[in-house]
Protein backbone atom coordinates (compact mmCIF):
# COMPACT_ATOMS: atom_id res chain seq x y z
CA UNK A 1 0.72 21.50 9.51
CA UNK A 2 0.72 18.45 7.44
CA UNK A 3 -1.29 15.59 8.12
CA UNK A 4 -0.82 12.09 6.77
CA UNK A 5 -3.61 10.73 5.59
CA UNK A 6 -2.52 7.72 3.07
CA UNK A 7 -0.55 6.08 0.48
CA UNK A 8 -0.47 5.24 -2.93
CA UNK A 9 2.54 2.79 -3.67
CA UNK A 10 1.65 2.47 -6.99
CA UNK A 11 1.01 6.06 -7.95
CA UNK A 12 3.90 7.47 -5.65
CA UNK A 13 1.35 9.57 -4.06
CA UNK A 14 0.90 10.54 -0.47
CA UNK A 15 -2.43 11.77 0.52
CA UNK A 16 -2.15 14.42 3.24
CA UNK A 17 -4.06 17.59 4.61
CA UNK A 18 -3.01 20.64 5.18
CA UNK A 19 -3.64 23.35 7.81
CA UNK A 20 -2.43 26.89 8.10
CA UNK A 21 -2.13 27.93 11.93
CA UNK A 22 -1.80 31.69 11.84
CA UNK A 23 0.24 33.93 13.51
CA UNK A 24 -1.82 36.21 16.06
CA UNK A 25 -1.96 39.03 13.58
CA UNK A 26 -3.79 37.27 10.77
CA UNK A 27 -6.78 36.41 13.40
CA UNK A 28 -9.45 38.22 14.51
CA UNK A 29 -10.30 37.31 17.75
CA UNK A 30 -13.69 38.49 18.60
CA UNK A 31 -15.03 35.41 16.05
CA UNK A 32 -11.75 33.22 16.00
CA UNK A 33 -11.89 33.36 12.34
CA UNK A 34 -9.05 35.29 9.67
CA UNK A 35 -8.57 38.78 9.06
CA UNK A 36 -7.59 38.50 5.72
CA UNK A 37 -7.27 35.84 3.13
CA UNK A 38 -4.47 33.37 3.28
CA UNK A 39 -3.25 30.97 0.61
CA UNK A 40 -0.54 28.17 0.64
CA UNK A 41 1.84 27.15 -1.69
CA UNK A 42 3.44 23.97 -0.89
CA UNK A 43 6.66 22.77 -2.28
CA UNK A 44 7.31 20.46 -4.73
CA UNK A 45 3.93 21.80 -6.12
CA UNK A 46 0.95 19.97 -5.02
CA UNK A 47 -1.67 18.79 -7.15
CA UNK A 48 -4.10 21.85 -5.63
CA UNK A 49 -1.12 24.37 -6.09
CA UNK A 50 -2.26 27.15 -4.04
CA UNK A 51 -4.29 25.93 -1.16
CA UNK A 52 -6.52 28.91 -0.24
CA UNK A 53 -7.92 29.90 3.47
CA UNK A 54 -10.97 32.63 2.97
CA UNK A 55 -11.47 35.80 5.26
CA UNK A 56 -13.98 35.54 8.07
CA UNK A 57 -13.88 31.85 8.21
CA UNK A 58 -11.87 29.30 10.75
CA UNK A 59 -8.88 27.63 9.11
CA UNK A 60 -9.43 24.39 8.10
CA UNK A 61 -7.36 21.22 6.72
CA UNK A 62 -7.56 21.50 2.82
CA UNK A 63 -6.62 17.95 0.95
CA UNK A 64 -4.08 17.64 -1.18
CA UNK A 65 -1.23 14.76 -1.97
CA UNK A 66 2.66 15.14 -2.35
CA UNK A 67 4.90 12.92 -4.49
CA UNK A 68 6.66 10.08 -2.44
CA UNK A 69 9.24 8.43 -4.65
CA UNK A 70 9.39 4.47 -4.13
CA UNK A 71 9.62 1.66 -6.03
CA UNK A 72 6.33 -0.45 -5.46
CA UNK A 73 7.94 -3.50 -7.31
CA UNK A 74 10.52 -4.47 -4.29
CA UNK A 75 6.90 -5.04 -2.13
CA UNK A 76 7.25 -5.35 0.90
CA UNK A 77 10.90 -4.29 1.56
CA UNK A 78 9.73 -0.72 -0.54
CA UNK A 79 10.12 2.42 0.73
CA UNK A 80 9.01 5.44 -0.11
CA UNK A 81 10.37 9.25 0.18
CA UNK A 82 9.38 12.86 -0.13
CA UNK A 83 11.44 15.39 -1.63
CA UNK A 84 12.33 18.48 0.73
CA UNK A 85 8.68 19.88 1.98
CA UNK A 86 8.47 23.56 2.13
CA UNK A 87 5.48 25.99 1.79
CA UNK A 88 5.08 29.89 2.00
CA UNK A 89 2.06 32.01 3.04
CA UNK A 90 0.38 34.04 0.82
CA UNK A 91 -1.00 37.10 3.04
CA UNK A 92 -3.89 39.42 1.68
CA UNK A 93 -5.54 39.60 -1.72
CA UNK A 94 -4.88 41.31 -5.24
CA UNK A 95 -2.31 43.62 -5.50
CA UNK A 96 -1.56 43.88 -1.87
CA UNK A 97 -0.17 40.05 -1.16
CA UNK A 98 2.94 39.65 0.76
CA UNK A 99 4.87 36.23 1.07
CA UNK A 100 5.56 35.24 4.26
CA UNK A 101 7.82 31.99 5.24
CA UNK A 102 6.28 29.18 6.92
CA UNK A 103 7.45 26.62 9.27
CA UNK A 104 6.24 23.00 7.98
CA UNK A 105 4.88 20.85 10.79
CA UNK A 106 4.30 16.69 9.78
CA UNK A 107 2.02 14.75 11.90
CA UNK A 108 -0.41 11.82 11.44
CA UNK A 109 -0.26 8.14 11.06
CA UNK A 110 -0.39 5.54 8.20
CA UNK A 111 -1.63 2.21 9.55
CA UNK A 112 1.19 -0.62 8.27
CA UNK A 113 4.21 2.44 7.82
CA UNK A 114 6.40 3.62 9.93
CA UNK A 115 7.16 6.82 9.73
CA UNK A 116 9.99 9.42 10.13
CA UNK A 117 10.17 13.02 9.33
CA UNK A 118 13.50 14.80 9.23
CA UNK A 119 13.99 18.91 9.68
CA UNK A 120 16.28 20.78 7.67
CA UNK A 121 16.84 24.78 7.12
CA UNK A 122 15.45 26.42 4.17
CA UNK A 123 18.26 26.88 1.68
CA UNK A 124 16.85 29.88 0.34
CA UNK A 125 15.37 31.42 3.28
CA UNK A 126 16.81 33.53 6.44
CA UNK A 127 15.68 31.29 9.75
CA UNK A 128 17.86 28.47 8.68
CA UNK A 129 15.98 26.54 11.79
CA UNK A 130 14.82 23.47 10.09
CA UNK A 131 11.38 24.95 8.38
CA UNK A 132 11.50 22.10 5.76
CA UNK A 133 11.17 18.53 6.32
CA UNK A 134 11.67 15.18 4.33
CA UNK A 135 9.59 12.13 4.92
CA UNK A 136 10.50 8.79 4.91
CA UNK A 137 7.69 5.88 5.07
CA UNK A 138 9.30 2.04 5.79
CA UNK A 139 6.28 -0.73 5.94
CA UNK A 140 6.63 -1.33 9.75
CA UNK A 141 7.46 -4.86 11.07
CA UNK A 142 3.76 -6.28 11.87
CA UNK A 143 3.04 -5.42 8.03
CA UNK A 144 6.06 -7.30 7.22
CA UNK A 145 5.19 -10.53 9.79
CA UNK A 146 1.91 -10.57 8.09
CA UNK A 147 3.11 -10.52 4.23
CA UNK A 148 5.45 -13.10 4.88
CA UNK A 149 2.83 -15.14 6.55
CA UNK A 150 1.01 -14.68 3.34
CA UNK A 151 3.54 -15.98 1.85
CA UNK A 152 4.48 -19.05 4.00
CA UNK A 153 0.55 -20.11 3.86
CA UNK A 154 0.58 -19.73 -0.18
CA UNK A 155 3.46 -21.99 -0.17
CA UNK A 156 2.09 -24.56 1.91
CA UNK A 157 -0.56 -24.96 0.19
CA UNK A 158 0.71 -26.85 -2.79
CA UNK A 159 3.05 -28.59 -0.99
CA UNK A 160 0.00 -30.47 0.72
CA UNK A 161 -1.49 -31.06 -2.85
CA UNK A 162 1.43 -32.47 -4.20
CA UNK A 163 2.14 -35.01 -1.40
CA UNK A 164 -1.26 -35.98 -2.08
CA UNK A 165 -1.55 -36.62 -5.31
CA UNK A 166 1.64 -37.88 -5.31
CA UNK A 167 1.04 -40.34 -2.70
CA UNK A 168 -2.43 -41.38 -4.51
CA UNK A 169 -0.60 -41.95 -7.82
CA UNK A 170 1.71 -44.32 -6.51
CA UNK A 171 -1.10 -46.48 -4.64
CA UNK A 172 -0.23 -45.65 -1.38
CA UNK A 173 -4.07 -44.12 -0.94
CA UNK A 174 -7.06 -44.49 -2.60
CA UNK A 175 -8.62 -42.11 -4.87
CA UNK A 176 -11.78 -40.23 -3.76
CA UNK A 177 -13.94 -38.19 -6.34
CA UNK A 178 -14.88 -35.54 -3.77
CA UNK A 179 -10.79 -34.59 -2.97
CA UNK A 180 -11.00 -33.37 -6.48
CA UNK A 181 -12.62 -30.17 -5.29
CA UNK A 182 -10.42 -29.81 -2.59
CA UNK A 183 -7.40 -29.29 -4.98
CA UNK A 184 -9.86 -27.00 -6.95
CA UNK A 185 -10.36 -24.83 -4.15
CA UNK A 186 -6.65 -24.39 -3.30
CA UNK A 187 -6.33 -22.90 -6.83
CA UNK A 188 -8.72 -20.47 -6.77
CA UNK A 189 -8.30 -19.61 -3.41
CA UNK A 190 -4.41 -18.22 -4.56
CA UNK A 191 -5.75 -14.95 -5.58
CA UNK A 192 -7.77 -13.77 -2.86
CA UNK A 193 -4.78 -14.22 -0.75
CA UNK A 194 -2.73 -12.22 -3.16
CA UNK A 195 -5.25 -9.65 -2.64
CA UNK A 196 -5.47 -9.38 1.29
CA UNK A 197 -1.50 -8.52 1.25
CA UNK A 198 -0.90 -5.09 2.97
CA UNK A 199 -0.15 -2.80 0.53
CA UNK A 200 -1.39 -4.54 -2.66
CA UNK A 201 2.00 -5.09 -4.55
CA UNK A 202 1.59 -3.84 -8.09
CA UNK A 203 0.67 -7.06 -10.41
CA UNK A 204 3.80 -8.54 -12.08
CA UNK A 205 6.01 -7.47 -8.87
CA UNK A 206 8.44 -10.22 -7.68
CA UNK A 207 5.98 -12.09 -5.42
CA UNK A 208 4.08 -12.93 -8.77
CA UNK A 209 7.31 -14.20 -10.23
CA UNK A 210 8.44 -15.98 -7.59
CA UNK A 211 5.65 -17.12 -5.71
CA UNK A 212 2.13 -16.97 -6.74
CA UNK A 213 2.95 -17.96 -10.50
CA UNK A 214 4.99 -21.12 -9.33
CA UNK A 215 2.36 -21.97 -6.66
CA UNK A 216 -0.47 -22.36 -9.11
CA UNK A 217 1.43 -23.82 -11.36
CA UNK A 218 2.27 -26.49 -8.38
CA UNK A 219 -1.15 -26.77 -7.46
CA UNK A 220 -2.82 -27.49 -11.18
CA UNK A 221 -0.01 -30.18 -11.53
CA UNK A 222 -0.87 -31.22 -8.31
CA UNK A 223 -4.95 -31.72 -9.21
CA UNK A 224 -4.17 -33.21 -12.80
CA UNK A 225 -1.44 -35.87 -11.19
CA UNK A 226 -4.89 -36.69 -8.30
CA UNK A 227 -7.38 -36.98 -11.72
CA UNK A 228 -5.05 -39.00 -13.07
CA UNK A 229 -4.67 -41.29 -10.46
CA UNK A 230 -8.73 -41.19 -9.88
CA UNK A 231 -9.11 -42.39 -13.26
CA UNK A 232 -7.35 -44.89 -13.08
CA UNK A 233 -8.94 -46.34 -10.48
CA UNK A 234 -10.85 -49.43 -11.83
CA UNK A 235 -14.35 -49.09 -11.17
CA UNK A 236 -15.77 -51.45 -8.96
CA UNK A 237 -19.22 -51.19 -10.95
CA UNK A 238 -18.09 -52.63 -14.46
CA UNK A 239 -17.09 -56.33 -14.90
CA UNK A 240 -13.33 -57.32 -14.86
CA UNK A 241 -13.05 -57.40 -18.55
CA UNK A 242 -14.63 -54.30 -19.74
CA UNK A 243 -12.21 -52.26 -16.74
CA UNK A 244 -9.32 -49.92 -18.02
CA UNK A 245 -5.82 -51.93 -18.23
């Protein structure tokens, strides 16, 4: 049985647990706990390679991650895929270890993927009844409403500044000192925003190109046309002749 337990887009990893469920045989029942000691092996090797079970003691889920192939640049339309899962079982100790087949179970959620796991039969094996499986993670569509959100609200932002400044420059408004820190906090409030995005797209991905880059370029154009245009502004303070032309 494998668990998901997380995702790493950048590292093509997928974080998962595994537990062994037992046939009857393996188990002794007066304690609930394994006759004999059980190992794993989980196909495409995992990071653990073996994952071992002990005698006398309950089964429990053992961590481990799996490769997930993805490209993390295409954020958020990436997905991500496992090769073919398969595992064996590893019955007894030393000398006297037999390999057994094992039927590979996926369960468990990712909050922001959706997920779908697809059975196929063991190419090498006799049962030919879908032991393996192949997962498939797609970021599901709340994820994707709340990227391009993101997105929308990062390029607001400097379209606001810009009209502003723009506006002020031409003498349609007057100039205010304290605005200036309103521009300043539109630029340095660009990359937190960058950082809240689900999935934290690897830096230099498109969005950088194409939308965070161009947005703070917008918006420090946007504060330098408003300073401009502030100093300008004769001030009312000095006499007429001693003003800037």
């Amino acid at each position: 049985m494998i668990r998901l337990d997380g995702l790493q887009t950048i590292d093509n990893k997928l974080d998962v647990k595994v537990l062994v469920v037992p046939a009857d045989a393996l188990m002794d029942k007066r304690f609930d706990v394994l006759s004999t000691d059980i190992a794993v092996r989980i196909y495409p090797w995992s990071d653990l390679e073996e994952l071992r079970y002990p005698r006398g003691r309950t089964p429990g889920e053992v961590p481990t991650t799996l490769v997930a192939k993805g490209e993390a640049e295409k954020w958020p339309f990436d997905t991500y895929r496992t090769d073919t899962i398969s595992a064996d079982v590893l019955v007894g100790s030393g000398d006297n270890r037999e390999t057994l087949p094992a039927r590979v179970e996926v369960t468990g959620h990712i909050h922001g993927w959706d997920i779908k796991s697809t059975r196929s039969g063991r190419s090498s094996g006799s049962s030919g009844k879908g032991d393996d499986a192949t997962v498939t993670l797609v970021r599901s569509r709340g994820a994707l409403a709340f990227d391009l959100g993101i997105c929308l609200v990062m390029l607001t932002l400097p379209a606001m500044a810009l009209y502003v400044a723009i506006g002020t420059i031409r003498g349609r408004k007057k100039p205010e000192a304290p605005v200036i820190t309103w521009f300043a906090v539109m630029v340095f409030a660009i990359v937190p925003l960058r950082s809240v995005l689900p999935g934290t797209p690897p830096a230099g991905a498109w969005i950088d190109q194409a939308v965070v880059l161009w947005v703070l370029i917008a918006l420090v154009a946007a504060l330098l046309i408003y300073v401009v245009a502030w100093y300008r502004q004769p001030d009312p303070g000095l006499p007429v002749h001693d003003r800037d032309p």
